[in-house]
Protein backbone atom coordinates (compact mmCIF):
# COMPACT_ATOMS: atom_id res chain seq x y z
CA UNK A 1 15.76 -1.47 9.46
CA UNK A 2 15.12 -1.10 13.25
CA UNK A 3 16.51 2.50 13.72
CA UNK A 4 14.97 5.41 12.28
CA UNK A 5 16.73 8.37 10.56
CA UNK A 6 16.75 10.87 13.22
CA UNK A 7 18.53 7.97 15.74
CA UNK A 8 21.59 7.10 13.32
CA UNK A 9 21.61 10.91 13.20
CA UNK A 10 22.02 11.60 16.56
CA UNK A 11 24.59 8.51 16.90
CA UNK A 12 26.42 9.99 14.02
CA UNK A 13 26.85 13.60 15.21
CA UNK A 14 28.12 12.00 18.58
CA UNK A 15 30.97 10.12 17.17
CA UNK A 16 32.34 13.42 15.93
CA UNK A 17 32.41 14.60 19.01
CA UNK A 18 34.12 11.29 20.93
CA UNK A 19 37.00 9.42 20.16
CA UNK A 20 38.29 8.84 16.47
CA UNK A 21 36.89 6.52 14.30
CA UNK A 22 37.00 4.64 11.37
CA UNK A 23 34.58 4.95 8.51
CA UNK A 24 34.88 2.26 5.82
CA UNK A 25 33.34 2.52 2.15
CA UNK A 26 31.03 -0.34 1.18
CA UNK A 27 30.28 -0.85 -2.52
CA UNK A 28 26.69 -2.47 -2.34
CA UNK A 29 24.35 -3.79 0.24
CA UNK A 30 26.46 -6.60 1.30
CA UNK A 31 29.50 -5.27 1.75
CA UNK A 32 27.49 -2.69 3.95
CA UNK A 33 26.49 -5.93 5.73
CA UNK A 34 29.55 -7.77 6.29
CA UNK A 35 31.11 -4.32 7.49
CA UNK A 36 28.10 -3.94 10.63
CA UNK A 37 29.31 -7.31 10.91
CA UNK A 38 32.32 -6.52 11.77
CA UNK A 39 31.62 -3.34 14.08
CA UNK A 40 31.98 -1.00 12.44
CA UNK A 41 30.13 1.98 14.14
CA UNK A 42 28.89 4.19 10.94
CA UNK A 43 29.47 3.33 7.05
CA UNK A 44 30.26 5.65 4.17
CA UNK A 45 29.54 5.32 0.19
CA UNK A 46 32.10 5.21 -2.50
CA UNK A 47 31.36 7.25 -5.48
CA UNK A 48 34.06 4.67 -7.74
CA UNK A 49 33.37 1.61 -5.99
CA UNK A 50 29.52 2.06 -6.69
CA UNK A 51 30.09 3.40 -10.14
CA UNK A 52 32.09 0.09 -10.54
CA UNK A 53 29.62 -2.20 -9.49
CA UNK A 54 27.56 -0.50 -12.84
CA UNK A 55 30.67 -1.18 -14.70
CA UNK A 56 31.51 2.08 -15.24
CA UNK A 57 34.40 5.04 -14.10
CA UNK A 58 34.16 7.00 -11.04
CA UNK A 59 32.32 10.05 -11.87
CA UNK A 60 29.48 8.75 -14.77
CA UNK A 61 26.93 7.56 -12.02
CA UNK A 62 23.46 10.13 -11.91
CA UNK A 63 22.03 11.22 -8.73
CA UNK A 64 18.88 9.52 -9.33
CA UNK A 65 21.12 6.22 -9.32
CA UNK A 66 22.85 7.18 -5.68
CA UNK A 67 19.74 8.01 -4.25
CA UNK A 68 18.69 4.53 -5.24
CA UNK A 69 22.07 2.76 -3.86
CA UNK A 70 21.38 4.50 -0.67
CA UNK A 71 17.99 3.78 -0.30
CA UNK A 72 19.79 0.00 -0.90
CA UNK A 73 22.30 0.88 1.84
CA UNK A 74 20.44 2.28 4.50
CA UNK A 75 17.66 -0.27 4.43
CA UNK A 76 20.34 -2.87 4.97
CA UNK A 77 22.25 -1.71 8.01
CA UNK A 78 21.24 0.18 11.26
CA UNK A 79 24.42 1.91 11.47
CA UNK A 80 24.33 5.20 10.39
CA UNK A 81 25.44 6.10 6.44
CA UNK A 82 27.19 8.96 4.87
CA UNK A 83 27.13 9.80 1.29
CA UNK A 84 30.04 10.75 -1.56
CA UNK A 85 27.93 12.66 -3.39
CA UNK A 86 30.72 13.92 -5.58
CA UNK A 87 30.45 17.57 -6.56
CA UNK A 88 26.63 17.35 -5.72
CA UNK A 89 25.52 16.49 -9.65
CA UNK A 90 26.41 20.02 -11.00
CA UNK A 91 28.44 23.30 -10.61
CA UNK A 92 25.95 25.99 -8.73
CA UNK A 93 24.99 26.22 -4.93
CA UNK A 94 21.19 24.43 -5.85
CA UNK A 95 22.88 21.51 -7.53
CA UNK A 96 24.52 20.90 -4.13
CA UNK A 97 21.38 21.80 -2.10
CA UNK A 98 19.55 19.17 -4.23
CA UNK A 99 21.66 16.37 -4.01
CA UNK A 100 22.37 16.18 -0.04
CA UNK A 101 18.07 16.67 0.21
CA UNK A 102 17.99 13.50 -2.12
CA UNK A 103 20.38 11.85 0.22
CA UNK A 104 18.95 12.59 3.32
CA UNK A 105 15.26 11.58 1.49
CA UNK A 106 17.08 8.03 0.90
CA UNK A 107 17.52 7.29 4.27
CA UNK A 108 21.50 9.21 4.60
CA UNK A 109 22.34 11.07 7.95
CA UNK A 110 25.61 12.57 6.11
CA UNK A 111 27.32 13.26 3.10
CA UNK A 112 30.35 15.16 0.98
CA UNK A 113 30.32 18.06 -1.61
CA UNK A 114 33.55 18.61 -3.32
CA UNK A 115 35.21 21.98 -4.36
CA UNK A 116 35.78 20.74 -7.83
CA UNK A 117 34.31 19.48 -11.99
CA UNK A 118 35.96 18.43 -14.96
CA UNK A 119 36.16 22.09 -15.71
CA UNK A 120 38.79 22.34 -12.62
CA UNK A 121 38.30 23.57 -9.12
CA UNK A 122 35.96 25.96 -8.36
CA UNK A 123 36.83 29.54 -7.63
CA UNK A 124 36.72 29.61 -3.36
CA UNK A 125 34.01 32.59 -3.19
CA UNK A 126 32.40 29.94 -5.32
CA UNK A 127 33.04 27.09 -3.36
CA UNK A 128 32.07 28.39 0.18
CA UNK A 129 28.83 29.89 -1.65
CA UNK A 130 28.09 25.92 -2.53
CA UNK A 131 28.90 25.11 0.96
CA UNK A 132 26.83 28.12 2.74
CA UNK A 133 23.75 26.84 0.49
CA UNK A 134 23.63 23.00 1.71
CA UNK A 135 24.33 24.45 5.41
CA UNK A 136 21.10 26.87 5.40
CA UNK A 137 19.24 23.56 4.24
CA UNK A 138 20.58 20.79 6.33
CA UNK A 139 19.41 23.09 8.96
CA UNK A 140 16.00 22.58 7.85
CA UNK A 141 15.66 19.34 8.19
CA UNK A 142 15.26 19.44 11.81
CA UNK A 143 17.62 16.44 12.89
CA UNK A 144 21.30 16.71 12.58
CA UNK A 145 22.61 16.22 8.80
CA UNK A 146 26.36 15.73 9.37
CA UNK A 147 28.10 17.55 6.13
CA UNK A 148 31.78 17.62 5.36
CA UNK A 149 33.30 19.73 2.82
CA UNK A 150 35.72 18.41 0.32
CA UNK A 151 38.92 20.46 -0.99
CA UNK A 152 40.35 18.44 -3.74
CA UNK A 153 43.69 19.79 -4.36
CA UNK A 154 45.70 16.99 -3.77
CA UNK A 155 43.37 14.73 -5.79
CA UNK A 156 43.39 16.94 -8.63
CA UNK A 157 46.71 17.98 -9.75
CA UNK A 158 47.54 21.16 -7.38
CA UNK A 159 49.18 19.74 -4.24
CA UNK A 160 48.88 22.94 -2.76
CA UNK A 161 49.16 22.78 1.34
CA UNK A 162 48.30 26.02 1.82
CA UNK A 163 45.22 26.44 -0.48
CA UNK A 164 44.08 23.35 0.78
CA UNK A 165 44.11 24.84 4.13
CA UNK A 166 42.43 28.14 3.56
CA UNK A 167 39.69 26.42 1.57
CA UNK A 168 38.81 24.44 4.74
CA UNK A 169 38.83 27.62 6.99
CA UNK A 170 36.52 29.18 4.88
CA UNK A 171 34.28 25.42 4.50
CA UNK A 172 34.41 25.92 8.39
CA UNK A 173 33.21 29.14 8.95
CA UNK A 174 30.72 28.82 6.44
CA UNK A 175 29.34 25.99 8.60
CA UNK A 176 30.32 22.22 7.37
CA UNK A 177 30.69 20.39 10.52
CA UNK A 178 33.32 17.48 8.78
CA UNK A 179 36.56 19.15 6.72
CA UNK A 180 37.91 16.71 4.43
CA UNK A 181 40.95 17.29 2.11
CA UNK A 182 41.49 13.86 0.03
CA UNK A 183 45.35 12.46 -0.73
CA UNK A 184 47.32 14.26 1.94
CA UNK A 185 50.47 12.40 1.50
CA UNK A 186 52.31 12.57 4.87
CA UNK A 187 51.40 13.30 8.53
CA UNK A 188 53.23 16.39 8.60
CA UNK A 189 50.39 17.92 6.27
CA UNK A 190 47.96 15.79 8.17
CA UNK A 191 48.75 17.71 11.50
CA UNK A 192 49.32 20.89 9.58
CA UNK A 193 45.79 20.77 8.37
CA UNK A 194 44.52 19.65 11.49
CA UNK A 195 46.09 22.50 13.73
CA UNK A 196 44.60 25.05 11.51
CA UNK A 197 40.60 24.32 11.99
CA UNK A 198 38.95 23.12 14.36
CA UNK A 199 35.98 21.18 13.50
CA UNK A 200 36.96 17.15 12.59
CA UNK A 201 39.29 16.21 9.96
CA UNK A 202 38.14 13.47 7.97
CA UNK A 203 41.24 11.35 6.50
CA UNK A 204 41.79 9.13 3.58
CA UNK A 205 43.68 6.28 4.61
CA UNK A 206 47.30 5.49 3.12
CA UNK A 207 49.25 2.88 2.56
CA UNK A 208 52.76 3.75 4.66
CA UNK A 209 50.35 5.14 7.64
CA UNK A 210 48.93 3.54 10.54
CA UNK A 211 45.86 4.41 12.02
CA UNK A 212 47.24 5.29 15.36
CA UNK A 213 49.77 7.33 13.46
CA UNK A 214 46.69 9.11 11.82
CA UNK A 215 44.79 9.57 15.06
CA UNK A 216 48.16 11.28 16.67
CA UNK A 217 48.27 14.03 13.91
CA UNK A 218 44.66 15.13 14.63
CA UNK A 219 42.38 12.80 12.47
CA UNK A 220 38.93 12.33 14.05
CA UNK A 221 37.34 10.13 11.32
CA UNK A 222 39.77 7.99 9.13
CA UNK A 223 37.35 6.82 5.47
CA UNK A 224 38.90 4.27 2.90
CA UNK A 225 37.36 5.80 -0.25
CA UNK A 226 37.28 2.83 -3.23
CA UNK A 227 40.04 1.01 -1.45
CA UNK A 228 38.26 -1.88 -0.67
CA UNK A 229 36.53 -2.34 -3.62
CA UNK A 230 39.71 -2.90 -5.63
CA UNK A 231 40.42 -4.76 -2.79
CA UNK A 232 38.08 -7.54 -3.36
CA UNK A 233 37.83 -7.15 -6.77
CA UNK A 234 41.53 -7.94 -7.54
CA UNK A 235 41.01 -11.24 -5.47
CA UNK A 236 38.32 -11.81 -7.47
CA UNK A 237 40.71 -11.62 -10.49
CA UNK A 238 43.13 -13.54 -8.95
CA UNK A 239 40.84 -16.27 -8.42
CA UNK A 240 39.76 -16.00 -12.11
CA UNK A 241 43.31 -16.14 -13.60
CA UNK A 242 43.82 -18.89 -11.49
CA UNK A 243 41.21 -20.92 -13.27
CA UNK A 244 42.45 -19.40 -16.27
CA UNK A 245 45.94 -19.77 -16.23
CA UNK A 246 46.52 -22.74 -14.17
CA UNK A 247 43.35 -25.13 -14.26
CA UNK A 248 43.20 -24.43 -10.19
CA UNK A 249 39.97 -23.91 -8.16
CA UNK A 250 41.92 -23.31 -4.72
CA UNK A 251 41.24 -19.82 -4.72
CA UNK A 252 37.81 -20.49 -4.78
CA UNK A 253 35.72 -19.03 -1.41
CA UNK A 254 32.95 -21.69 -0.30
CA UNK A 255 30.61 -18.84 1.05
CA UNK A 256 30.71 -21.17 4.58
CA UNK A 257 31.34 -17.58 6.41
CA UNK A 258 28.56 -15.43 4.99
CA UNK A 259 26.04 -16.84 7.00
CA UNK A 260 27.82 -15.25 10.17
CA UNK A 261 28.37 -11.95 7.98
CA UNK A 262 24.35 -11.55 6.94
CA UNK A 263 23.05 -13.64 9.81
């Protein structure tokens, strides 16, 4: 690692404030690596794609175990990392507090609370008390903790535009500097969401959407989430039916390109 924390924190902060970007999800270490590679400027975690490289569901990972896969992450790459840190390990504003300071302790320079636990979303005098609590101590840490707040409506059963919206107004005036509403289904809500605030939007990418479409409607960071994860692990499964079913290797990679990926 040749950059230090405060450095990919600085870097980070200043692509919110130039021109959009994309933020892809790795799943482990060398995915991280292959997607520096590639140029991307800044990398973001993926709460299912790292639960399913422990062979288990989105959502049944412990904090102790993401503050180990970022410690993994971060000490791989020199661009700077975000975190999915789910609904920060637990309902109340110190569960929240606790899990970004483990992030940031890991080597993180951002990461994501969301508005929501099995129990169902939280009430939003609730919520914005969550986010006003991991603002106050991001501002502690005396270098520049990029947070985005999560409303999960649209993930979670209640599609609701409008709620959606008014959650991120309050996220914003309680001080998250990244707004991030998860499975907007169409650029109309896109730009609607958008128009109303006026800190970034971070998007979830879509099939059916371009990323220049997505930039138009107001998008200033554009994530994946566990996309590419299933990504390469249905062409691993592909490959491995192909054996299965057919007796043919030609699916097989011969690993000729990682040495350009890892260096």
């Amino acid at each position: 690692m040749s950059t230090n924390r405060e450095e990919r924190a600085a870097r980070f902060e200043a692509l919110h404030a130039g021109e959009p970007f994309v933020i892809p999800n790795p799943w482990d270490a060398g995915s991280a690596r292959v997607l520096e590679s590639l140029g991307f400027q800044a990398l973001a975690t993926t709460s299912s794609g790292f639960a399913f490289t422990l062979g288990r569901s989105d959502g049944s990972v412990t904090l102790n175990e993401v503050a180990a896969h970022v410690e993994s992450l971060a000490g791989a790459v020199d661009v700077p990392l975000s975190v999915d840190l789910e609904n920060g390990y637990g309902p109340e504003p110190e569960d929240a507090v606790r899990a970004v300071t483990r992030a940031a302790e890991a080597g993180a320079v951002g990461g994501s609370i969301e508005d929501w636990d099995p129990e169902g979303l939280y009430e939003l005098p609730h919520a914005v008390e969550r986010v006003a609590a991991v603002v106050e101590a991001v501002r502690g840490f005396g270098w520049p903790f990029t947070f985005t707040a999560r409303a999960e409506n649209h993930l979670r059963g209640n599609p609701d535009l409008e709620d959606t919206i008014a959650r991120l107004q309050a996220f914003e005036a309680a001080g998250a500097d990244v707004l991030y509403a998860p499975g907007l289904a169409s650029l109309d809500e896109i730009r609607q969401l958008c128009e109303a605030v006026s800190k970034p939007v971070n998007v979830l990418a879509r099939r059916g959407l371009t990323l220049a479409e997505i930039f138009e409607a107001g998008a200033q960071r554009v994530s994946v989430g566990g996309s590419l994860t299933w990504t390469a692990a249905q062409a691993f499964a592909d490959a491995a039916l192909a054996i299965r079913d057919r007796g043919s290797f030609e699916s097989l990679g011969d690993g000729s390109v990682v040495k350009d990926w890892l260096g």
